[in-house]
C-alpha atoms as a PDB file:
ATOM      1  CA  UNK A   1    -110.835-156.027-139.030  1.00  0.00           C
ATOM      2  CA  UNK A   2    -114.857-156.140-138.634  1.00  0.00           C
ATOM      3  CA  UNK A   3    -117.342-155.749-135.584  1.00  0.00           C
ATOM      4  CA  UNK A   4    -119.889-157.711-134.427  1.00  0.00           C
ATOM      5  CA  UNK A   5    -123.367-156.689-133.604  1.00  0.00           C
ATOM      6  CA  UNK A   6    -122.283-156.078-130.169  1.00  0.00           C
ATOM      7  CA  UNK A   7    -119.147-153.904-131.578  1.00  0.00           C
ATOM      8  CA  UNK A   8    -116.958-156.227-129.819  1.00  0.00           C
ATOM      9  CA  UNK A   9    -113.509-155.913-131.422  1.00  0.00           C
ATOM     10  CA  UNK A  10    -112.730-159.082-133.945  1.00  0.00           C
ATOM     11  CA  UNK A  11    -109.522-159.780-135.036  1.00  0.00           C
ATOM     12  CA  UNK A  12    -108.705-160.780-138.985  1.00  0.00           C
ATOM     13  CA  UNK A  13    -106.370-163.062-137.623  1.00  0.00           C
ATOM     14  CA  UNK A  14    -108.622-166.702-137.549  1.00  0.00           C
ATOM     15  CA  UNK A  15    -106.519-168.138-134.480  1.00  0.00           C
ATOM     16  CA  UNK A  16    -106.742-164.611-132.851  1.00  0.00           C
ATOM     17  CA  UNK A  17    -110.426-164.576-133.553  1.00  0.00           C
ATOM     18  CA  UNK A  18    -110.857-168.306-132.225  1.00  0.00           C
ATOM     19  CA  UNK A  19    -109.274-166.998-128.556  1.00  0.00           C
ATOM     20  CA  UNK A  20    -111.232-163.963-128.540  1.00  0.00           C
ATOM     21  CA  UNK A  21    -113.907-166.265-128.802  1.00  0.00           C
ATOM     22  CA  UNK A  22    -112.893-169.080-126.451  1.00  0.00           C
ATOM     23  CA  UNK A  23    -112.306-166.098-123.868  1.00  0.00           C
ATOM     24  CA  UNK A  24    -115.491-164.205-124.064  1.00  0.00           C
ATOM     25  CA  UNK A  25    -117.473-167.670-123.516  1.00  0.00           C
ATOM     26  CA  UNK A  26    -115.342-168.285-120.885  1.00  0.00           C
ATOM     27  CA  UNK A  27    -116.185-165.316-119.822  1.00  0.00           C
ATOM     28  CA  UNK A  28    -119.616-165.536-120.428  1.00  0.00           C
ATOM     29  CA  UNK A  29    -119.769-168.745-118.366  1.00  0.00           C
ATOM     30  CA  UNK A  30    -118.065-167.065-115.074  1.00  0.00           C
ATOM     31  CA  UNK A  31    -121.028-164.354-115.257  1.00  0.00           C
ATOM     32  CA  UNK A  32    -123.865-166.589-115.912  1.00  0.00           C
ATOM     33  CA  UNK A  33    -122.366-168.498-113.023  1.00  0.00           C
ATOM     34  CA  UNK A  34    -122.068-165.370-110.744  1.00  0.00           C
ATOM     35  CA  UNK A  35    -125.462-165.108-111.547  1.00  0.00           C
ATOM     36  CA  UNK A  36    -127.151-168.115-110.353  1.00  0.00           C
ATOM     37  CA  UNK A  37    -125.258-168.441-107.250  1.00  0.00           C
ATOM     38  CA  UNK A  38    -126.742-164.774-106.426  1.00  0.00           C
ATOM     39  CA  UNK A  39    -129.983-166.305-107.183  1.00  0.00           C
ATOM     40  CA  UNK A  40    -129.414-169.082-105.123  1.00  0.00           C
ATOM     41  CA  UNK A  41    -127.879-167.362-101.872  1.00  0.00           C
ATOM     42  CA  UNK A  42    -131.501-164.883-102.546  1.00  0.00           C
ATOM     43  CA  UNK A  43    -133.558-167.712-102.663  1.00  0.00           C
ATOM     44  CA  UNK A  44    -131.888-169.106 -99.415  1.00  0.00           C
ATOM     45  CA  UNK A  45    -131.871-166.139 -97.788  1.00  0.00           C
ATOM     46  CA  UNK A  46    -135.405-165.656 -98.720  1.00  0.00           C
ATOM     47  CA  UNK A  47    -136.372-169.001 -97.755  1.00  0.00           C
ATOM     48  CA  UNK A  48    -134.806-168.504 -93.919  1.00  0.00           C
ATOM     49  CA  UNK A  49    -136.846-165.570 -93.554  1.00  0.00           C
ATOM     50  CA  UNK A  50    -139.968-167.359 -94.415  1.00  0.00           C
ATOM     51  CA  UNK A  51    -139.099-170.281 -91.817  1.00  0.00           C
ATOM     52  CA  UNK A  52    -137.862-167.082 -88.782  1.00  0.00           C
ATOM     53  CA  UNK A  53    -141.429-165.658 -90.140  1.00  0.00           C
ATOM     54  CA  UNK A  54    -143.253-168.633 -90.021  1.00  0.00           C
ATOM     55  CA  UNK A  55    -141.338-171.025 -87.081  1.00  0.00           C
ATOM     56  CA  UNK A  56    -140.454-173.837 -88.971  1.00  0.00           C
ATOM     57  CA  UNK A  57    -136.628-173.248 -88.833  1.00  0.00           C
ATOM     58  CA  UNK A  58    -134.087-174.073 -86.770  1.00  0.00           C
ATOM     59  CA  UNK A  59    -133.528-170.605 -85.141  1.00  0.00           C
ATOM     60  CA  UNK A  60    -137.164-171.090 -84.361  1.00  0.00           C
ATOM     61  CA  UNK A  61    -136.462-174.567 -82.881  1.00  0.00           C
ATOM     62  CA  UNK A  62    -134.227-173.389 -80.801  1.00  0.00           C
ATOM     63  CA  UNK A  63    -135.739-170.223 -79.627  1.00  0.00           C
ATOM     64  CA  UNK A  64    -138.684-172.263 -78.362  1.00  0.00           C
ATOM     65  CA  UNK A  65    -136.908-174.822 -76.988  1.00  0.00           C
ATOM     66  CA  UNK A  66    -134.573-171.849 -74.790  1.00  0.00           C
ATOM     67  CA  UNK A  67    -138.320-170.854 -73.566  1.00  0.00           C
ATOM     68  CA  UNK A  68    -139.407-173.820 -72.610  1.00  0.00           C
ATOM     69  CA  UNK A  69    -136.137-174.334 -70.364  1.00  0.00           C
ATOM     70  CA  UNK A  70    -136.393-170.888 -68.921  1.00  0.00           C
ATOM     71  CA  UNK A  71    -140.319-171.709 -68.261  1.00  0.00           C
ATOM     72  CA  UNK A  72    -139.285-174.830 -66.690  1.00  0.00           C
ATOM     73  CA  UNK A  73    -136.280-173.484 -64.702  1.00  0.00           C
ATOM     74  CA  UNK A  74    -138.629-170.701 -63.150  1.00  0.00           C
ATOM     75  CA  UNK A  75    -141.596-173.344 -62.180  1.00  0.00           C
ATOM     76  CA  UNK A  76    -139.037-175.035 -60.348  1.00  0.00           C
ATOM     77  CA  UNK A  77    -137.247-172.606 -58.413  1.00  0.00           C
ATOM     78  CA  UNK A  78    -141.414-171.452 -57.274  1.00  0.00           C
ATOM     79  CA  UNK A  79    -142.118-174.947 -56.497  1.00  0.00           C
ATOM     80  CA  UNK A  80    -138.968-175.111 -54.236  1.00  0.00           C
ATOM     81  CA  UNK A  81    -140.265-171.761 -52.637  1.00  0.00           C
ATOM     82  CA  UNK A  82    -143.425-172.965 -52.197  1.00  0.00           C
ATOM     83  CA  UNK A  83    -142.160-176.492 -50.533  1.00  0.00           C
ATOM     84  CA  UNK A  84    -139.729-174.327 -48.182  1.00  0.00           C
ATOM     85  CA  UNK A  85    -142.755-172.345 -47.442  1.00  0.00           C
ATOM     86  CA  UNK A  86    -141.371-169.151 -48.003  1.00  0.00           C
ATOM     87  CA  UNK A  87    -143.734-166.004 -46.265  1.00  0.00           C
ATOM     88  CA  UNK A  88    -146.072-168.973 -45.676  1.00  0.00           C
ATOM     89  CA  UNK A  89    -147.086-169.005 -49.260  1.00  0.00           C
ATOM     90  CA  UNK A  90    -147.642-172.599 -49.619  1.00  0.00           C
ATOM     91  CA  UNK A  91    -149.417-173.419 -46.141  1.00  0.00           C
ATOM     92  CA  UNK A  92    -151.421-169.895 -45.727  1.00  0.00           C
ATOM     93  CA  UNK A  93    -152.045-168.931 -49.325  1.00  0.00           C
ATOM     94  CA  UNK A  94    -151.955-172.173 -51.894  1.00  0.00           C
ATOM     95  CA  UNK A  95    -152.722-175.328 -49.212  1.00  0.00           C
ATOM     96  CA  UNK A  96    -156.155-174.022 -48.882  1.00  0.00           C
ATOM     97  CA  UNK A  97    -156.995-173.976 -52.723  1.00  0.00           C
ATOM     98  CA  UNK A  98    -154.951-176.924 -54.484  1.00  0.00           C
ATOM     99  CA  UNK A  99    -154.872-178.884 -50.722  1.00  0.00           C
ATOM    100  CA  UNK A 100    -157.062-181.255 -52.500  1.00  0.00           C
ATOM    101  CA  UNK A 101    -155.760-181.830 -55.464  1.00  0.00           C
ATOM    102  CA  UNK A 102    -154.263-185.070 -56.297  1.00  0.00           C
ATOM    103  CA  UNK A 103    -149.935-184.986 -57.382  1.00  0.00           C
ATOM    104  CA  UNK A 104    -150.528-181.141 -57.247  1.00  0.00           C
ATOM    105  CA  UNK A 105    -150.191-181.112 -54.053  1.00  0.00           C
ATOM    106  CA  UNK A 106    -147.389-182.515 -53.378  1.00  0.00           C
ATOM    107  CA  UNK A 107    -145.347-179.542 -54.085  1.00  0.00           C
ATOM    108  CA  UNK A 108    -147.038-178.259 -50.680  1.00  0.00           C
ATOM    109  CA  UNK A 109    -144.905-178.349 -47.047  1.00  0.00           C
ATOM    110  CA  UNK A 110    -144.884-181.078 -45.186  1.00  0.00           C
ATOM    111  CA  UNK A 111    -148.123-181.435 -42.695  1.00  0.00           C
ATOM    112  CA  UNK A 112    -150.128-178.632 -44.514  1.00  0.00           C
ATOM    113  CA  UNK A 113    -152.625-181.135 -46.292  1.00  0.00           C
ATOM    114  CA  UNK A 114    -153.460-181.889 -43.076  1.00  0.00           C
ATOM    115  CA  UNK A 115    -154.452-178.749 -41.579  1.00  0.00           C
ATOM    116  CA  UNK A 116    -156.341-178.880 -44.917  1.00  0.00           C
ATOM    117  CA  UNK A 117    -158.317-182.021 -43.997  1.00  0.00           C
ATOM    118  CA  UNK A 118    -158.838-181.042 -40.477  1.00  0.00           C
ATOM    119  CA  UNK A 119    -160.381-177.062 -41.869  1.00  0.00           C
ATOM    120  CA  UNK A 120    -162.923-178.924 -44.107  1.00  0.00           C
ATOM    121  CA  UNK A 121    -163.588-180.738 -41.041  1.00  0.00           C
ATOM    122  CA  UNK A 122    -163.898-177.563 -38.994  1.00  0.00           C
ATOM    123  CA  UNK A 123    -165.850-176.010 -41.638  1.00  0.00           C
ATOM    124  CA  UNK A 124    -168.603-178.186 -42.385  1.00  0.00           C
ATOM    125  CA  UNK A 125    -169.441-179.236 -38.800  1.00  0.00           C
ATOM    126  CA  UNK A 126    -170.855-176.220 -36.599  1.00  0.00           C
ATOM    127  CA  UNK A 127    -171.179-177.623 -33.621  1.00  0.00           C
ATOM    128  CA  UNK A 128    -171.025-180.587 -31.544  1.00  0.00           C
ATOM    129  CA  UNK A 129    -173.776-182.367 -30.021  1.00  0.00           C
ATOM    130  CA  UNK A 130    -172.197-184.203 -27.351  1.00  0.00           C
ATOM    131  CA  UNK A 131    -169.289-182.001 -25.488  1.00  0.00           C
ATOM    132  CA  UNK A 132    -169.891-178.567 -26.502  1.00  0.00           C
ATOM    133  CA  UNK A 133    -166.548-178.054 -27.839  1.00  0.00           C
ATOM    134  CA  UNK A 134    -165.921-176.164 -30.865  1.00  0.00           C
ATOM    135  CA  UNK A 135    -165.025-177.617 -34.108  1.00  0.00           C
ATOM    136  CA  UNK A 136    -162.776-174.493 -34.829  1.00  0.00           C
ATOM    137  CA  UNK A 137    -160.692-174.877 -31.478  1.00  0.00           C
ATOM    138  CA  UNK A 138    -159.371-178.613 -33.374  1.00  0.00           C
ATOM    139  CA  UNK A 139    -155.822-178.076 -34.339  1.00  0.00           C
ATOM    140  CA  UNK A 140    -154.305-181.725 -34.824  1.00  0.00           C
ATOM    141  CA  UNK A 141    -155.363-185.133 -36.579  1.00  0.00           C
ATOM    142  CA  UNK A 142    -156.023-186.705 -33.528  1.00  0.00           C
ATOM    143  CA  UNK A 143    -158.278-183.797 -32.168  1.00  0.00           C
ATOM    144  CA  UNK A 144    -160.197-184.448 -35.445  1.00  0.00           C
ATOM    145  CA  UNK A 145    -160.704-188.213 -35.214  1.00  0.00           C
ATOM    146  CA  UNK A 146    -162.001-187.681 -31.703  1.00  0.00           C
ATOM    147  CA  UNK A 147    -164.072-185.057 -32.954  1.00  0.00           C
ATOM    148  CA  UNK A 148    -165.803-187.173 -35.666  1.00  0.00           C
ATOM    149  CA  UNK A 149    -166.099-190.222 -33.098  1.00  0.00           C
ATOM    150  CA  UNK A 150    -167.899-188.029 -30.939  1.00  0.00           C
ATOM    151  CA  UNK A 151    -169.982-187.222 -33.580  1.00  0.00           C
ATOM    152  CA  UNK A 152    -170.603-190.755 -34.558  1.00  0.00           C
ATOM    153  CA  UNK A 153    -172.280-191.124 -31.199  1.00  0.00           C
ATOM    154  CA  UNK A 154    -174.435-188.585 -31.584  1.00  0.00           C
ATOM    155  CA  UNK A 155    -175.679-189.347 -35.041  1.00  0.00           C
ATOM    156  CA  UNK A 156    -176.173-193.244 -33.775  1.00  0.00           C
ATOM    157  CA  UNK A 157    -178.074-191.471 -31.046  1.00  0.00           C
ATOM    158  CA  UNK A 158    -180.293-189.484 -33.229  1.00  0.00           C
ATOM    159  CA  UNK A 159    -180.923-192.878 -35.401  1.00  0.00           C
ATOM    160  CA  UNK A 160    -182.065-194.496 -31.891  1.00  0.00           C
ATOM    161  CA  UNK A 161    -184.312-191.680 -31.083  1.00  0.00           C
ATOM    162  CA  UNK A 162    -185.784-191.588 -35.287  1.00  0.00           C
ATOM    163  CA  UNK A 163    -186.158-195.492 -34.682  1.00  0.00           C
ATOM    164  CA  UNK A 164    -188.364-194.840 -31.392  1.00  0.00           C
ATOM    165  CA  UNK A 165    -190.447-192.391 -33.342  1.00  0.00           C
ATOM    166  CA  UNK A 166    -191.129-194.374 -36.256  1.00  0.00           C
ATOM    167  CA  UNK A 167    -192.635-196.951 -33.768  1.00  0.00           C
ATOM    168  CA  UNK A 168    -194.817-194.375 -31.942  1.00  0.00           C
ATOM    169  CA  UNK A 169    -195.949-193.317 -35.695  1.00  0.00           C
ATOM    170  CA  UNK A 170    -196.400-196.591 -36.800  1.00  0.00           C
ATOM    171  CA  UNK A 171    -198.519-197.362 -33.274  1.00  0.00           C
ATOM    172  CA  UNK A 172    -200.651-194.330 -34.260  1.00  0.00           C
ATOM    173  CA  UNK A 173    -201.299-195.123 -38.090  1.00  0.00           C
ATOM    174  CA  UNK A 174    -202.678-198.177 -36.055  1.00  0.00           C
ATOM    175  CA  UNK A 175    -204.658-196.591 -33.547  1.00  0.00           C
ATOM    176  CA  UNK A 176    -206.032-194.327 -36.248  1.00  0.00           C
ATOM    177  CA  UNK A 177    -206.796-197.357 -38.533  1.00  0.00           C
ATOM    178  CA  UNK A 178    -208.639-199.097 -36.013  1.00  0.00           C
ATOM    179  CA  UNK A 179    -210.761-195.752 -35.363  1.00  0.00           C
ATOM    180  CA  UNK A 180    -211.703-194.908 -38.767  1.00  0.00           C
ATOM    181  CA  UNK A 181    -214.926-197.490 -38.956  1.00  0.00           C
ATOM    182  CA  UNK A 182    -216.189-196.038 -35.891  1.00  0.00           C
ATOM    183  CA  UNK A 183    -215.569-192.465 -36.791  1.00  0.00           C
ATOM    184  CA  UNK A 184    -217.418-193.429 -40.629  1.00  0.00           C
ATOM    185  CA  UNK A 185    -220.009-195.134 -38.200  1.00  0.00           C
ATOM    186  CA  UNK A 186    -220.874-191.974 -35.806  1.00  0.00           C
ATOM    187  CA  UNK A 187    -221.015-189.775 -39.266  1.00  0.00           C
ATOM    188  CA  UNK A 188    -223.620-192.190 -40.387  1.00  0.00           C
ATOM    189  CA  UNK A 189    -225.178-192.105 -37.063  1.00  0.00           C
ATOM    190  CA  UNK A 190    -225.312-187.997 -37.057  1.00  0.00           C
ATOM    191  CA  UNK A 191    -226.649-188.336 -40.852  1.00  0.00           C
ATOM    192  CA  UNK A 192    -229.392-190.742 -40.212  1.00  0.00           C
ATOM    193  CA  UNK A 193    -230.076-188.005 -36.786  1.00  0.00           C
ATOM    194  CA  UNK A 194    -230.288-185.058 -39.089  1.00  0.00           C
ATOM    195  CA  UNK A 195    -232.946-187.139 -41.400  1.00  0.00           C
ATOM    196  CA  UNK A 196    -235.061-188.201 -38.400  1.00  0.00           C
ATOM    197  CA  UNK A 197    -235.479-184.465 -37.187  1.00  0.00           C
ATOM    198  CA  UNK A 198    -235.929-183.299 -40.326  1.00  0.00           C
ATOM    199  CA  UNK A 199    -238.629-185.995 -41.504  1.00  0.00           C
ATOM    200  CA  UNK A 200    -240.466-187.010 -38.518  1.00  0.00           C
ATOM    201  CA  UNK A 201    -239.670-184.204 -35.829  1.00  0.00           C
ATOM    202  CA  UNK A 202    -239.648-181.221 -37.468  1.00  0.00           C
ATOM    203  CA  UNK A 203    -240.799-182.186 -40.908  1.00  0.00           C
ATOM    204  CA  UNK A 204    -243.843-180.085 -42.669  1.00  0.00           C
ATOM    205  CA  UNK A 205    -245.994-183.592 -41.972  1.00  0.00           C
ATOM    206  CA  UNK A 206    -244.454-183.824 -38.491  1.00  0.00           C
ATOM    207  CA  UNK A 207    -247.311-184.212 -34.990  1.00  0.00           C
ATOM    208  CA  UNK A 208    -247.724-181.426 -33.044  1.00  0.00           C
ATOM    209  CA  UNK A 209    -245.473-181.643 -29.582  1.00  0.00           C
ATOM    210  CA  UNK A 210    -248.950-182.568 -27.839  1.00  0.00           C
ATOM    211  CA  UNK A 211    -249.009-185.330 -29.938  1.00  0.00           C
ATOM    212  CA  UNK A 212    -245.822-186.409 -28.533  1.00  0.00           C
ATOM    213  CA  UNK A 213    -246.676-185.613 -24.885  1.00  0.00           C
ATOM    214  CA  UNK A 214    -249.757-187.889 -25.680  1.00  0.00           C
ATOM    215  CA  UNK A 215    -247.937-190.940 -26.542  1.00  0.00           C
ATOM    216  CA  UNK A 216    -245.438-190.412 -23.738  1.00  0.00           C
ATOM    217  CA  UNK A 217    -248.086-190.566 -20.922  1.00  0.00           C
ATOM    218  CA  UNK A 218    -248.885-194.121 -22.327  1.00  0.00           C
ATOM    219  CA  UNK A 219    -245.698-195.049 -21.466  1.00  0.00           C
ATOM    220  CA  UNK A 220    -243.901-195.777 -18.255  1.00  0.00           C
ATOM    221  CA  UNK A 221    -244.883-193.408 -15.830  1.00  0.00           C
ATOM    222  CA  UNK A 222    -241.427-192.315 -14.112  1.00  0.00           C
ATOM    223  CA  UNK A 223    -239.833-191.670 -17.717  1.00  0.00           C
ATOM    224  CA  UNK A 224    -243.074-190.455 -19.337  1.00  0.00           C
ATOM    225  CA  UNK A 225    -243.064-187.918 -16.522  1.00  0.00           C
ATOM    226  CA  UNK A 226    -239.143-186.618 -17.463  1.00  0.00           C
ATOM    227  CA  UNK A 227    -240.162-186.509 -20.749  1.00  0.00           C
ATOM    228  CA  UNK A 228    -243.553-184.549 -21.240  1.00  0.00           C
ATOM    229  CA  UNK A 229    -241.786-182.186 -18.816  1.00  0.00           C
ATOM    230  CA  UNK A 230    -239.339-181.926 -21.112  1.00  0.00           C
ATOM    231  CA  UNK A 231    -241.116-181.655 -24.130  1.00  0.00           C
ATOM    232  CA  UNK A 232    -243.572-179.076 -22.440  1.00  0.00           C
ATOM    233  CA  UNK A 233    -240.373-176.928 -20.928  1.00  0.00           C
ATOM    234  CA  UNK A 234    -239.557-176.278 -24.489  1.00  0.00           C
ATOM    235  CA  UNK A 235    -243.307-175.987 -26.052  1.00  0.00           C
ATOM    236  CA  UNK A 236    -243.030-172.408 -23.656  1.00  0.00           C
ATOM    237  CA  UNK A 237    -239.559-172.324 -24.553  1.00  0.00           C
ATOM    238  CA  UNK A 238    -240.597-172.046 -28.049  1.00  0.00           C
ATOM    239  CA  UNK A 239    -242.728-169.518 -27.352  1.00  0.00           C
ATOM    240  CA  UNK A 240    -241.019-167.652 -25.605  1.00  0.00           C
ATOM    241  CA  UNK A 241    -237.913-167.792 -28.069  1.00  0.00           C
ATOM    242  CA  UNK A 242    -240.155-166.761 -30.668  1.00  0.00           C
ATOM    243  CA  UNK A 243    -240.942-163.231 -28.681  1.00  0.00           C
ATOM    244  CA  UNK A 244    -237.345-162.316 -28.319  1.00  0.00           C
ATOM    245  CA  UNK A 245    -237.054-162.807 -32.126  1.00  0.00           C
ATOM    246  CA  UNK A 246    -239.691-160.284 -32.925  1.00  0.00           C
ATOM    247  CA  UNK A 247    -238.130-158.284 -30.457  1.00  0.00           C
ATOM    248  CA  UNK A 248    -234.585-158.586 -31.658  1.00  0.00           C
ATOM    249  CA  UNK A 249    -235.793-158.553 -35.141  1.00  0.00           C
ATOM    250  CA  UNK A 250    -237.567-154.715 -34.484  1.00  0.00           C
ATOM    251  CA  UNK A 251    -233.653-153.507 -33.153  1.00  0.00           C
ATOM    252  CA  UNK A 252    -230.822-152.487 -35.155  1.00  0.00           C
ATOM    253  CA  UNK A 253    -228.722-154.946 -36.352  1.00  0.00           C
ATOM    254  CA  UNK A 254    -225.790-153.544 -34.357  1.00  0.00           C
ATOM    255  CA  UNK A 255    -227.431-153.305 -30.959  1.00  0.00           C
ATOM    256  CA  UNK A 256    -228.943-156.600 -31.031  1.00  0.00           C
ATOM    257  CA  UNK A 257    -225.260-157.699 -32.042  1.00  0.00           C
ATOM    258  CA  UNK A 258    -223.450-156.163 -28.584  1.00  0.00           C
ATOM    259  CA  UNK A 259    -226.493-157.581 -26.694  1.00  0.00           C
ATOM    260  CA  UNK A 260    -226.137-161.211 -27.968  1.00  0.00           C
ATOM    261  CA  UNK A 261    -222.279-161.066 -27.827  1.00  0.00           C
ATOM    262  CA  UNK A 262    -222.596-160.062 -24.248  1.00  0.00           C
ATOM    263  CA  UNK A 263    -224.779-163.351 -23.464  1.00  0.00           C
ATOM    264  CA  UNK A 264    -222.112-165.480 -25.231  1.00  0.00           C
ATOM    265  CA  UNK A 265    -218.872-164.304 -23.829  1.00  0.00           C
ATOM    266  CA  UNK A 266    -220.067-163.297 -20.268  1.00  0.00           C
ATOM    267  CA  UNK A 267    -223.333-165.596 -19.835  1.00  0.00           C
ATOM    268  CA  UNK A 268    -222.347-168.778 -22.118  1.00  0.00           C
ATOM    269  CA  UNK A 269    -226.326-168.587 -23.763  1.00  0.00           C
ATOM    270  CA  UNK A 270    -224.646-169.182 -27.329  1.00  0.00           C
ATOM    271  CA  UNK A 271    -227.675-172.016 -27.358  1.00  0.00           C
ATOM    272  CA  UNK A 272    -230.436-169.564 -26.645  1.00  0.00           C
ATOM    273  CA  UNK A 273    -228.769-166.770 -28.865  1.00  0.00           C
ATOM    274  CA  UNK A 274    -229.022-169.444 -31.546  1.00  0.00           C
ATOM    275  CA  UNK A 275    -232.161-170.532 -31.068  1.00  0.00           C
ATOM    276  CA  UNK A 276    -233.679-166.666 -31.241  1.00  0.00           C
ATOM    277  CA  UNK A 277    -231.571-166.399 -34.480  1.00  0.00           C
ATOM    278  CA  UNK A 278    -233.276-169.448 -35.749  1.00  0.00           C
ATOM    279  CA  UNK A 279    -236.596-167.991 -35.200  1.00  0.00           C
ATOM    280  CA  UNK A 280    -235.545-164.760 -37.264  1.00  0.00           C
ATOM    281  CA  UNK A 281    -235.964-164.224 -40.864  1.00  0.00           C
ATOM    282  CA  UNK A 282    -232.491-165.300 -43.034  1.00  0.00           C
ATOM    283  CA  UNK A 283    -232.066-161.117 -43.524  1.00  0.00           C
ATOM    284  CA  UNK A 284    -231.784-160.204 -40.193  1.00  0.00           C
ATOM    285  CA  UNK A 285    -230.047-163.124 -39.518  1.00  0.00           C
ATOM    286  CA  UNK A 286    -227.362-162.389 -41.759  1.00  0.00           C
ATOM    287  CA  UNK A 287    -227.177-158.804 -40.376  1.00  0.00           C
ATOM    288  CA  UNK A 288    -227.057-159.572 -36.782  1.00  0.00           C
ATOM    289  CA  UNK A 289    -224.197-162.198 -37.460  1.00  0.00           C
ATOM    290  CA  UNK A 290    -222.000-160.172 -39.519  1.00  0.00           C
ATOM    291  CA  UNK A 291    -222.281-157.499 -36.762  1.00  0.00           C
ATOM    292  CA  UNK A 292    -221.312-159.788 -34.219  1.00  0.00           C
ATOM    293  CA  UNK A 293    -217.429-160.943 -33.332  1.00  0.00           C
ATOM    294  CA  UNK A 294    -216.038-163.775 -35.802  1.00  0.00           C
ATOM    295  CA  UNK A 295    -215.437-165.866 -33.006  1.00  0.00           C
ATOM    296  CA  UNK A 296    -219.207-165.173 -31.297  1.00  0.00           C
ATOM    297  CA  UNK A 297    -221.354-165.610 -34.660  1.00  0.00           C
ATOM    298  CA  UNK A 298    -218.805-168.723 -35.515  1.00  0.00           C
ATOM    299  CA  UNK A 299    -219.556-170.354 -32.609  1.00  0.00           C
ATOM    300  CA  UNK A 300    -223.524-169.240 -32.656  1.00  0.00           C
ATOM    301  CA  UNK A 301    -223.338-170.262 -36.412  1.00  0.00           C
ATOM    302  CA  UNK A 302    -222.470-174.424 -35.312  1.00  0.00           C
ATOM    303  CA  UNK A 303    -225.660-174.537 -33.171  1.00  0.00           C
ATOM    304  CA  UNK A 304    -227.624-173.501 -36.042  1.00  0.00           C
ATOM    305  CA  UNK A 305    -229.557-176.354 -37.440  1.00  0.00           C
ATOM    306  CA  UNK A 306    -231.216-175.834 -40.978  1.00  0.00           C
ATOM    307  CA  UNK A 307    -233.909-177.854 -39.815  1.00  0.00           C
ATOM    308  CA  UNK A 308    -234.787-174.944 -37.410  1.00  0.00           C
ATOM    309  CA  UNK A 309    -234.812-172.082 -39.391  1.00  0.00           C
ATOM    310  CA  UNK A 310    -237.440-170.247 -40.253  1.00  0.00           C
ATOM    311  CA  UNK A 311    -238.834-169.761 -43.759  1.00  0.00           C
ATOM    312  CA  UNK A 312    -240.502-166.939 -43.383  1.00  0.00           C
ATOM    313  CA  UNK A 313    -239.014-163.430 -43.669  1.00  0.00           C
ATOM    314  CA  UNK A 314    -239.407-161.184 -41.190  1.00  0.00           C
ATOM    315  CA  UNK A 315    -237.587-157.247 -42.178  1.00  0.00           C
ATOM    316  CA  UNK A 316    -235.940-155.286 -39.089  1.00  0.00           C
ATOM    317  CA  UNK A 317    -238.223-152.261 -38.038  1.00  0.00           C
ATOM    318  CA  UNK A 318    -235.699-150.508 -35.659  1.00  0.00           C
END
């Protein structure tokens, strides 16, 4: 007898040998067998954890598909609670926010779209024009449709009344159209006025007044007679203006002030006030006016003609 490398007992016998080694590769073959089925039941086992981990497999499947049903199952039965109006969920609580939305709201109760349409109705409109009545008292369809038709009636109304006052504006643009050439021809009129005073009446190579009562006497006698009266009148007038404005021009700026506001408000002289201010030097002018009311020196300050101011300065002594 001999061993092998693996001490395995051989047998001398040849035929005993040849079954010892027809049964160990027999064996042999059983084990490596053994083996890869192991492997392959690992490999599948391994592989069916990666599909539960990953949700590829048929467990997986059919775990999501089991959701889905239960997901479905539960939106029903709350969709049937919500058309059976249950606690008034769907008409008080859902009808106001998806009351508008198309196949959505069809899982609302019957007749609570309307009360949708008629509270956007309600809501939008505050009032009503033509009855008094309250959008918010409307309960029903047909209180709504009268509502808007009475509405209707007022808005065509207030289209009338728009129409009528587009025609009165459109009458005025008119009116004021037609006026504009004579209100560009009286500002010329006032312009070529202020150049005539201030070149030939009151101009540095203007006649004396005498002059002017001269050439009046020449003509006829009735109007020449109005005239140099006139034209005399305010030669002492003159004068005389020219006396108050030294004697204004010696008081404080503030008493002079109360004095002429006095003969504005209470004795409408705003003329002669501005006439004595016109006399004054531009100093005590200024003083005088901006102790005066607004509304006193404003008015005083229109019937002020640069023409008739004088040039030369004369400085308050009081």
């Amino acid at each position: 007898m001999a061993e092998n490398d693996n001490n395995n007992y051989i047998p001398d016998d040849p035929k005993l040998a040849k079954a010892q080694l027809k049964a160990d590769r027999k064996k042999f073959k059983d084990e490596l067998k053994a083996q890869k089925k192991e492997q392959k039941e690992r490999e599948q086992e391994l592989a069916e954890r990666q599909a539960e981990i990953n949700g590829d497999n048929g467990g997986g499947i059919a775990t999501l598909l089991i959701t889905l049903l239960i997901i479905i199952i539960w939106l029903a039965i709350m969709s049937l609670l919500i058309k059976m109006d249950v606690g008034g969920f769907g008409s008080g609580v859902l009808a106001p926010i998806i009351g508008d939305v198309p196949y959505l709201n069809m899982i609302l109760p019957e007749g609570s779209t309307d009360q949708v349409t008629i509270n956007n109705y309600t809501t939008n409109i505050s009032s009503e024009s033509t009855s008094g009545a309250s959008g918010s008292d409307i309960t029903t369809i047909d209180e709504a449709n009268a509502y808007i038709k009475r509405l209707e009636n007022a808005l065509k109304d207030e289209m009338e009344l728009n129409s009528q006052y587009a025609a009165t504006i459109e009458k005025l643009e008119a009116e004021v159209e037609r006026l504009e050439p004579f209100e560009e021809e009286q500002a010329e009129f006032e312009e070529q006025r202020a150049n005539f005073y201030n070149s030939i009446v009151y101009g540095d190579s203007s006649p004396d007044p005498s002059v002017f009562a001269s050439y009046y006497a020449m003509i006829e006698p009735d109007i020449a007679a109005q005239i140099y009266a006139q034209i005399v009148s305010d030669e002492v007038t003159d004068e005389a203006i020219s006396e108050y404005a030294k004697t204004y021009s010696g008081m404080k700026a503030k008493a002079a002030a109360a004095i002429f506001d006095e003969m504005v408000e209470n004795q409408d002289q705003a003329e002669l006030v501005s006439k004595i201010l016109a006399k004054m030097s531009s100093e005590n002018r200024g003083d005088i006016l901006a102790a005066m009311t607004e509304e006193n020196a404003a008015r005083v300050t229109r019937l002020l003609e640069p023409s008739s101011l004088e040039k030369e300065s004369t400085e308050v002594t009081g």
